[in-house]
C-alpha atoms as a PDB file:
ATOM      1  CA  UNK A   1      21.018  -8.149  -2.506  1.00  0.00           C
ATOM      2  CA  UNK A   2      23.506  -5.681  -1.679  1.00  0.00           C
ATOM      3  CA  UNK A   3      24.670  -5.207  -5.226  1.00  0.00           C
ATOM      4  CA  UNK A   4      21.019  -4.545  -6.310  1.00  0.00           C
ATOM      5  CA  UNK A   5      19.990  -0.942  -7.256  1.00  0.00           C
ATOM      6  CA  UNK A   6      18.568   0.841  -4.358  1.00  0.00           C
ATOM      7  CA  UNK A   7      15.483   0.629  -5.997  1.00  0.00           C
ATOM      8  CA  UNK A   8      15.491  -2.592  -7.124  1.00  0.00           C
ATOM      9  CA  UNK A   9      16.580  -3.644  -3.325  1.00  0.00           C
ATOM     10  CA  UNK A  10      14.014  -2.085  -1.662  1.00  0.00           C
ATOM     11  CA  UNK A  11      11.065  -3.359  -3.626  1.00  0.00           C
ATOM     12  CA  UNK A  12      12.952  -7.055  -2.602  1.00  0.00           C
ATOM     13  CA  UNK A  13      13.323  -6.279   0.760  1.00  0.00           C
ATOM     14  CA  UNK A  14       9.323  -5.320   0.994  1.00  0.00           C
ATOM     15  CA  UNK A  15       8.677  -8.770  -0.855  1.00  0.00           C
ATOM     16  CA  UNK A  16      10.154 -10.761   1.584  1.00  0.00           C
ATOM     17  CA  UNK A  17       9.160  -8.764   4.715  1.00  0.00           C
ATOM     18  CA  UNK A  18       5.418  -9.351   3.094  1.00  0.00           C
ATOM     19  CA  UNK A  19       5.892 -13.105   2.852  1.00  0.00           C
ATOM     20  CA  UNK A  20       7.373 -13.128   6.187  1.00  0.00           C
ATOM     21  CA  UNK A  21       4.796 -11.533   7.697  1.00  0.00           C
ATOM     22  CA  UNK A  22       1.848 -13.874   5.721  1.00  0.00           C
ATOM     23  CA  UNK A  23       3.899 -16.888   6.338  1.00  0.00           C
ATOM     24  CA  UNK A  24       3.543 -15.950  10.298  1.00  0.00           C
ATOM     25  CA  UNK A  25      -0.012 -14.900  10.339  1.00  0.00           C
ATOM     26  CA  UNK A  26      -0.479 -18.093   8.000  1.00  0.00           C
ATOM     27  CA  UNK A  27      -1.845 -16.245   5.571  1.00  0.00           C
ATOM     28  CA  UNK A  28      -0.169 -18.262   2.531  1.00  0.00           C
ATOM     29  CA  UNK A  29      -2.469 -19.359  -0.410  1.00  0.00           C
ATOM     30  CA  UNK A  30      -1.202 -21.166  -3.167  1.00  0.00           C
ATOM     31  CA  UNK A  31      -1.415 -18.650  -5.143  1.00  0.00           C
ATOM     32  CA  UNK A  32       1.094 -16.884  -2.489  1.00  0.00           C
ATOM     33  CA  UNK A  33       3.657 -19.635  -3.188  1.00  0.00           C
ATOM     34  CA  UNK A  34       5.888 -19.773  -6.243  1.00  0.00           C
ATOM     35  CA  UNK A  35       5.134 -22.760  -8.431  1.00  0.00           C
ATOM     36  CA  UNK A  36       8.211 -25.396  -8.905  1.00  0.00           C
ATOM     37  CA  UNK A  37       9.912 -24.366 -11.775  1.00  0.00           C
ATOM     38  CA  UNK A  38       9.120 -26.347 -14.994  1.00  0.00           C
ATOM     39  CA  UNK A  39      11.693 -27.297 -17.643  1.00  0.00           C
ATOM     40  CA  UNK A  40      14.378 -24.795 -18.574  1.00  0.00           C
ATOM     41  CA  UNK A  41      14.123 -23.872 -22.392  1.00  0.00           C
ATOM     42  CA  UNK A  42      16.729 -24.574 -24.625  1.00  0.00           C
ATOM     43  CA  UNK A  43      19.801 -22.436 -24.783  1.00  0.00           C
ATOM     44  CA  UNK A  44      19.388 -19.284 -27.357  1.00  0.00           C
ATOM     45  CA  UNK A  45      21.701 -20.118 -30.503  1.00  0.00           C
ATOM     46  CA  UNK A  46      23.155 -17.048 -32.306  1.00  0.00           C
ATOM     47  CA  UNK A  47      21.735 -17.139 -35.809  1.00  0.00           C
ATOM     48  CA  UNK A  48      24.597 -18.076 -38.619  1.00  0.00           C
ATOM     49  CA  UNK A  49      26.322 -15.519 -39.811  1.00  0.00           C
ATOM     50  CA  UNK A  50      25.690 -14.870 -43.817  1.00  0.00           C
ATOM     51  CA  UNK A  51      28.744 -15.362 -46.228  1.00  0.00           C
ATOM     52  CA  UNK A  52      30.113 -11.799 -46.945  1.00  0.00           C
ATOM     53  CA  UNK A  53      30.571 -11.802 -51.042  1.00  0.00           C
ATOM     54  CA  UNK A  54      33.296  -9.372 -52.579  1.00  0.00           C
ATOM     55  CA  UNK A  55      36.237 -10.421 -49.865  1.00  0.00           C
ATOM     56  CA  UNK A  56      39.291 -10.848 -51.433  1.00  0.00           C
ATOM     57  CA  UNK A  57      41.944 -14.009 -50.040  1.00  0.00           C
ATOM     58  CA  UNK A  58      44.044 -12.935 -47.126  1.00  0.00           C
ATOM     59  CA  UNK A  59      47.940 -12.716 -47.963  1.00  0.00           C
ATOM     60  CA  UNK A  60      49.697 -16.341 -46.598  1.00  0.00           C
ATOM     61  CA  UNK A  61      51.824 -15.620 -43.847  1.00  0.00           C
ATOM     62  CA  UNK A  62      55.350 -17.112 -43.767  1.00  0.00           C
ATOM     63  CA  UNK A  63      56.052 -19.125 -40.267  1.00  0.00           C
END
């Protein structure tokens, strides 16, 4: 958290001080309480790139 925005850290900070405080009233609902997470989707694939037309060879390079 402490290489949030200050924004960004503040509005986590009053998130969690609200659950704390709910969880010690015992004011949790199930809504209150994240679901388990359910299956990860796949991974993102770039899409493939299109053959350029027009390129001429490049030179061979002696080794």
């Amino acid at each position: 958290m402490l290489q949030m925005e200050e924004g960004q850290r503040l509005l986590c900070e009053s998130l969690i001080l609200e659950a704390l405080n709910k969880g010690l009233r015992g004011q949790m609902t199930c809504p209150t309480i994240p679901p388990p997470p359910g299956p990860t989707p796949p991974p993102a694939t770039s899409p493939t790139p299109e053959p350029q037309l027009g390129r001429k060879r490049g030179k061979k390079t002696r080794k």
